[in-house]
C-alpha atoms as a PDB file:
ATOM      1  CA  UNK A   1      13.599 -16.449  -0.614  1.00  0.00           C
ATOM      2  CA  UNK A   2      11.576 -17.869  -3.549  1.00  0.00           C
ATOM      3  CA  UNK A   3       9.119 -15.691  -5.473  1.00  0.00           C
ATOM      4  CA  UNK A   4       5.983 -16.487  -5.470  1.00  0.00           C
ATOM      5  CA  UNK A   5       3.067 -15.814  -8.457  1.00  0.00           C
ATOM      6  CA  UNK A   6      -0.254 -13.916  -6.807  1.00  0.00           C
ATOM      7  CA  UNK A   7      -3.206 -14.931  -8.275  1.00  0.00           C
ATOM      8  CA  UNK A   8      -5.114 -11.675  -6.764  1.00  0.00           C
ATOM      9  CA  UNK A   9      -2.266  -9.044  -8.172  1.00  0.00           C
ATOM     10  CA  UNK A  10      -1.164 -11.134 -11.531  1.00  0.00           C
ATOM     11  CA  UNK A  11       2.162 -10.117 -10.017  1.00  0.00           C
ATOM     12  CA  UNK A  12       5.434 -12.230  -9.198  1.00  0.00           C
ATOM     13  CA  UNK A  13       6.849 -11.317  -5.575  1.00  0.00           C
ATOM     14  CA  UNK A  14       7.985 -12.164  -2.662  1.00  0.00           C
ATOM     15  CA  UNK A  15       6.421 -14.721  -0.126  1.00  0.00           C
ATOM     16  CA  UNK A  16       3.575 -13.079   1.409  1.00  0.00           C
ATOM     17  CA  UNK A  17       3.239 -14.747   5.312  1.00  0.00           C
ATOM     18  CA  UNK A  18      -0.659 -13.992   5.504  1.00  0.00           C
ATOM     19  CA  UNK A  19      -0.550 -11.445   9.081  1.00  0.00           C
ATOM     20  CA  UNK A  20      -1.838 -12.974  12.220  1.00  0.00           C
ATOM     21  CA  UNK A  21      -4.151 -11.261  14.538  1.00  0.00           C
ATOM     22  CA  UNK A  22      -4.761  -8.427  12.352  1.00  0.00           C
ATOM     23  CA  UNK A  23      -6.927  -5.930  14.279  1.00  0.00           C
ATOM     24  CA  UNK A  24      -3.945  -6.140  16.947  1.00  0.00           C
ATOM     25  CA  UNK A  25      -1.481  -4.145  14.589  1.00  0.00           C
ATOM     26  CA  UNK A  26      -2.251  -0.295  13.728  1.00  0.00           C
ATOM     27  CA  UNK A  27      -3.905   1.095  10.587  1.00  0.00           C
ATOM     28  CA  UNK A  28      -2.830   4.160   8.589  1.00  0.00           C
ATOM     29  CA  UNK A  29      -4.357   5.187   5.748  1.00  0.00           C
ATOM     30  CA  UNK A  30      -2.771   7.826   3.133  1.00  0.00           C
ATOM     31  CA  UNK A  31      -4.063  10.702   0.682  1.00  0.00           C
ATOM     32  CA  UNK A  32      -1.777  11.488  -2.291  1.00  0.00           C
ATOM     33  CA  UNK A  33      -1.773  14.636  -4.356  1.00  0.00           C
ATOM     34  CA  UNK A  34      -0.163  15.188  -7.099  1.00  0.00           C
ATOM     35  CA  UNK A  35       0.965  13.431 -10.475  1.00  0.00           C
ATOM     36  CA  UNK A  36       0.275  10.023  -9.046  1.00  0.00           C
ATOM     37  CA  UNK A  37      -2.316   8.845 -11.569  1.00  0.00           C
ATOM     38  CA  UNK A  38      -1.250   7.580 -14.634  1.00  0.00           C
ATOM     39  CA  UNK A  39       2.158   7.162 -13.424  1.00  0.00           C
ATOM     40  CA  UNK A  40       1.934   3.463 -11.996  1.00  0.00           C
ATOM     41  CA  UNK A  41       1.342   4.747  -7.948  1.00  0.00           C
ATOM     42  CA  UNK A  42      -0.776   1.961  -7.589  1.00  0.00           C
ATOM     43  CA  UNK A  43       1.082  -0.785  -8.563  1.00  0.00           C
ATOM     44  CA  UNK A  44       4.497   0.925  -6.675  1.00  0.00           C
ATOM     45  CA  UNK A  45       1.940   0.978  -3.450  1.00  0.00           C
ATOM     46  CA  UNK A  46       1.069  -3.006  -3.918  1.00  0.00           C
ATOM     47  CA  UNK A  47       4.687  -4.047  -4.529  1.00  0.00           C
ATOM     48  CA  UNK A  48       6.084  -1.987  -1.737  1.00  0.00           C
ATOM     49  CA  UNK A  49       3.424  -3.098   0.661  1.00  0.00           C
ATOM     50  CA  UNK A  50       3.591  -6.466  -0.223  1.00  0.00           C
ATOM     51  CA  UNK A  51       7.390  -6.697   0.106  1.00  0.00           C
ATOM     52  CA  UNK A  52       6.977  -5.370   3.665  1.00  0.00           C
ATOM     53  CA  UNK A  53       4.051  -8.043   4.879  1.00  0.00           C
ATOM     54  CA  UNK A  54       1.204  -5.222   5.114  1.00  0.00           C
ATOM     55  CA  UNK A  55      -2.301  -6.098   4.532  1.00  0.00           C
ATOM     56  CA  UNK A  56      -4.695  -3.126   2.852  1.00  0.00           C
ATOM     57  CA  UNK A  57      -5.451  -1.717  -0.527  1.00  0.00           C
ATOM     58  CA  UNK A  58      -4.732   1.233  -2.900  1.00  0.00           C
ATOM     59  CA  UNK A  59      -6.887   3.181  -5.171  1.00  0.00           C
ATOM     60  CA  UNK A  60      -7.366   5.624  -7.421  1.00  0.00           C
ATOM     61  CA  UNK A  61      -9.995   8.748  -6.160  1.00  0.00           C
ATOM     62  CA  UNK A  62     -12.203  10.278  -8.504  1.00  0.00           C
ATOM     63  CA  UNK A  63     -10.397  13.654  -7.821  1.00  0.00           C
ATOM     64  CA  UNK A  64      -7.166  12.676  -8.975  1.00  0.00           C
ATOM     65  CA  UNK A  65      -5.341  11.304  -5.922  1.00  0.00           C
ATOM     66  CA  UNK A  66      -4.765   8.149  -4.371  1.00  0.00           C
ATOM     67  CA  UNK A  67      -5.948   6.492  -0.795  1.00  0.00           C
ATOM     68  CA  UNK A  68      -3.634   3.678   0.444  1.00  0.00           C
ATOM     69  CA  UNK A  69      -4.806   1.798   3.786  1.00  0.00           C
ATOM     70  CA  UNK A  70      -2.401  -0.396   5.501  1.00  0.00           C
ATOM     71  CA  UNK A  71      -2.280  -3.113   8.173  1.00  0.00           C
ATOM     72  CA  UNK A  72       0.747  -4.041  10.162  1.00  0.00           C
ATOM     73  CA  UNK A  73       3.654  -3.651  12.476  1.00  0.00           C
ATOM     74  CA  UNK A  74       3.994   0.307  13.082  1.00  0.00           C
ATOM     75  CA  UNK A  75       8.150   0.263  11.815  1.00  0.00           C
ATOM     76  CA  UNK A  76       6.735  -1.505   8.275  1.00  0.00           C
ATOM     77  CA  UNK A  77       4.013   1.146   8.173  1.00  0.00           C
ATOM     78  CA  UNK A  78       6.618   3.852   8.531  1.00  0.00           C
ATOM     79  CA  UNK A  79       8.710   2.352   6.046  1.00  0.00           C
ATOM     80  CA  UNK A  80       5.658   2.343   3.284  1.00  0.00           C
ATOM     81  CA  UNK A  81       5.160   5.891   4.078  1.00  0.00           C
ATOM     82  CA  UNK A  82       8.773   6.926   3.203  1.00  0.00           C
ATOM     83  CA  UNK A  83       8.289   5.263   0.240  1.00  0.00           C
ATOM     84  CA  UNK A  84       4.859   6.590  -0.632  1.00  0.00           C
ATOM     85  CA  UNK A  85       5.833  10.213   0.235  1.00  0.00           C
ATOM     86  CA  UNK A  86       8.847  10.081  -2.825  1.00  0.00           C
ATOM     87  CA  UNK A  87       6.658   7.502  -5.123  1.00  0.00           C
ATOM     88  CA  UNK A  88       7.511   5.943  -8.534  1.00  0.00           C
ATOM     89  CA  UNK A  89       9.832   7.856 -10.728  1.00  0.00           C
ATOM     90  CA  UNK A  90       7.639   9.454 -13.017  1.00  0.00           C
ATOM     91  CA  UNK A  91       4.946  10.574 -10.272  1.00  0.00           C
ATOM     92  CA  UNK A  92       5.119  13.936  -8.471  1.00  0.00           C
ATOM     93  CA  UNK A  93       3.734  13.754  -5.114  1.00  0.00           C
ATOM     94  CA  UNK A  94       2.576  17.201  -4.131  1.00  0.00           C
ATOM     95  CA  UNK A  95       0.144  16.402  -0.812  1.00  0.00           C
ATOM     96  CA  UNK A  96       0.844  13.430   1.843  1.00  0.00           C
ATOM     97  CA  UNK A  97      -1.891  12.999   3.967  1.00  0.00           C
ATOM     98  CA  UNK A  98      -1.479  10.326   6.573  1.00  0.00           C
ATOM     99  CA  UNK A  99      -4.379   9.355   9.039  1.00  0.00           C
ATOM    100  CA  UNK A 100      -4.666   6.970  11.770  1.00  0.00           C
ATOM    101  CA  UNK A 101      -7.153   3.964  10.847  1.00  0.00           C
ATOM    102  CA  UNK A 102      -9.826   1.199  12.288  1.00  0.00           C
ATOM    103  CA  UNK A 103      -7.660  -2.167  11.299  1.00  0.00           C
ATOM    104  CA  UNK A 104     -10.177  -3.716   8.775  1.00  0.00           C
ATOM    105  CA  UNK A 105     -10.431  -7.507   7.945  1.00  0.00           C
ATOM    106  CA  UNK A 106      -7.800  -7.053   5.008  1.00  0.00           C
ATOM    107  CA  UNK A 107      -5.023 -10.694   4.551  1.00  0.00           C
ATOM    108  CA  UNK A 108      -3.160  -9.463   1.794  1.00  0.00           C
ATOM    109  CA  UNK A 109      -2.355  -5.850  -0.275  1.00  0.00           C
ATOM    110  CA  UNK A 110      -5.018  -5.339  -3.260  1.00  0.00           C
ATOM    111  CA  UNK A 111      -4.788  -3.177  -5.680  1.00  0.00           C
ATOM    112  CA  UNK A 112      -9.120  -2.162  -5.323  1.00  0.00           C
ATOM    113  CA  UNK A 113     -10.881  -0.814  -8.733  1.00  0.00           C
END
């Protein structure tokens, strides 16, 4: 498997195979609490995400936390959340929220401003 450069992320990674029939796979969408600003959560959230063929975004929340929202097969969606609930090395995630979601016309895993 060849990496690949995204012009969206600035990022080298893995092929992303844009996800057919989106609205047909489930949505979850995430609130972290913790130490997960500051600590690179956001660009963990796009790399694992991306590496697993989900479609969504991450973001920063003006209270401190962190809302991911993810698009795709329900056994990739359970593997981001393992991986969100223990985060990057330096973070410290003290609250996992996990919701079910509307699927929303997302292609590809943004980090959103």
């Amino acid at each position: 498997m060849r990496a690949s450069f995204c012009h969206v992320t600035g990022f080298w990674r893995a092929p992303c195979y844009p996800l057919t029939g989106v609205a047909k796979h489930p949505a979850r969408r995430w609130f972290i609490r913790g130490r997960v600003q500051g600590v690179g959560f956001r660009y963990f959230a796009q790399r694992a995400a991306s590496r697993l063929g989900l479609a969504g975004y991450v973001r920063n929340l003006d209270d401190g936390g962190v809302e991911v929202y993810a698009i795709g097969p329900e056994e990739k969606l359970s593997q981001l959340a393992g991986m969100l609930r223990r985060g990057p090395s330096w973070a410290d995630v003290q609250v996992f929220d996990e919701q079910q979601a509307e699927a929303g016309p997302y292609h590809s895993f943004e980090i959103a401003p």
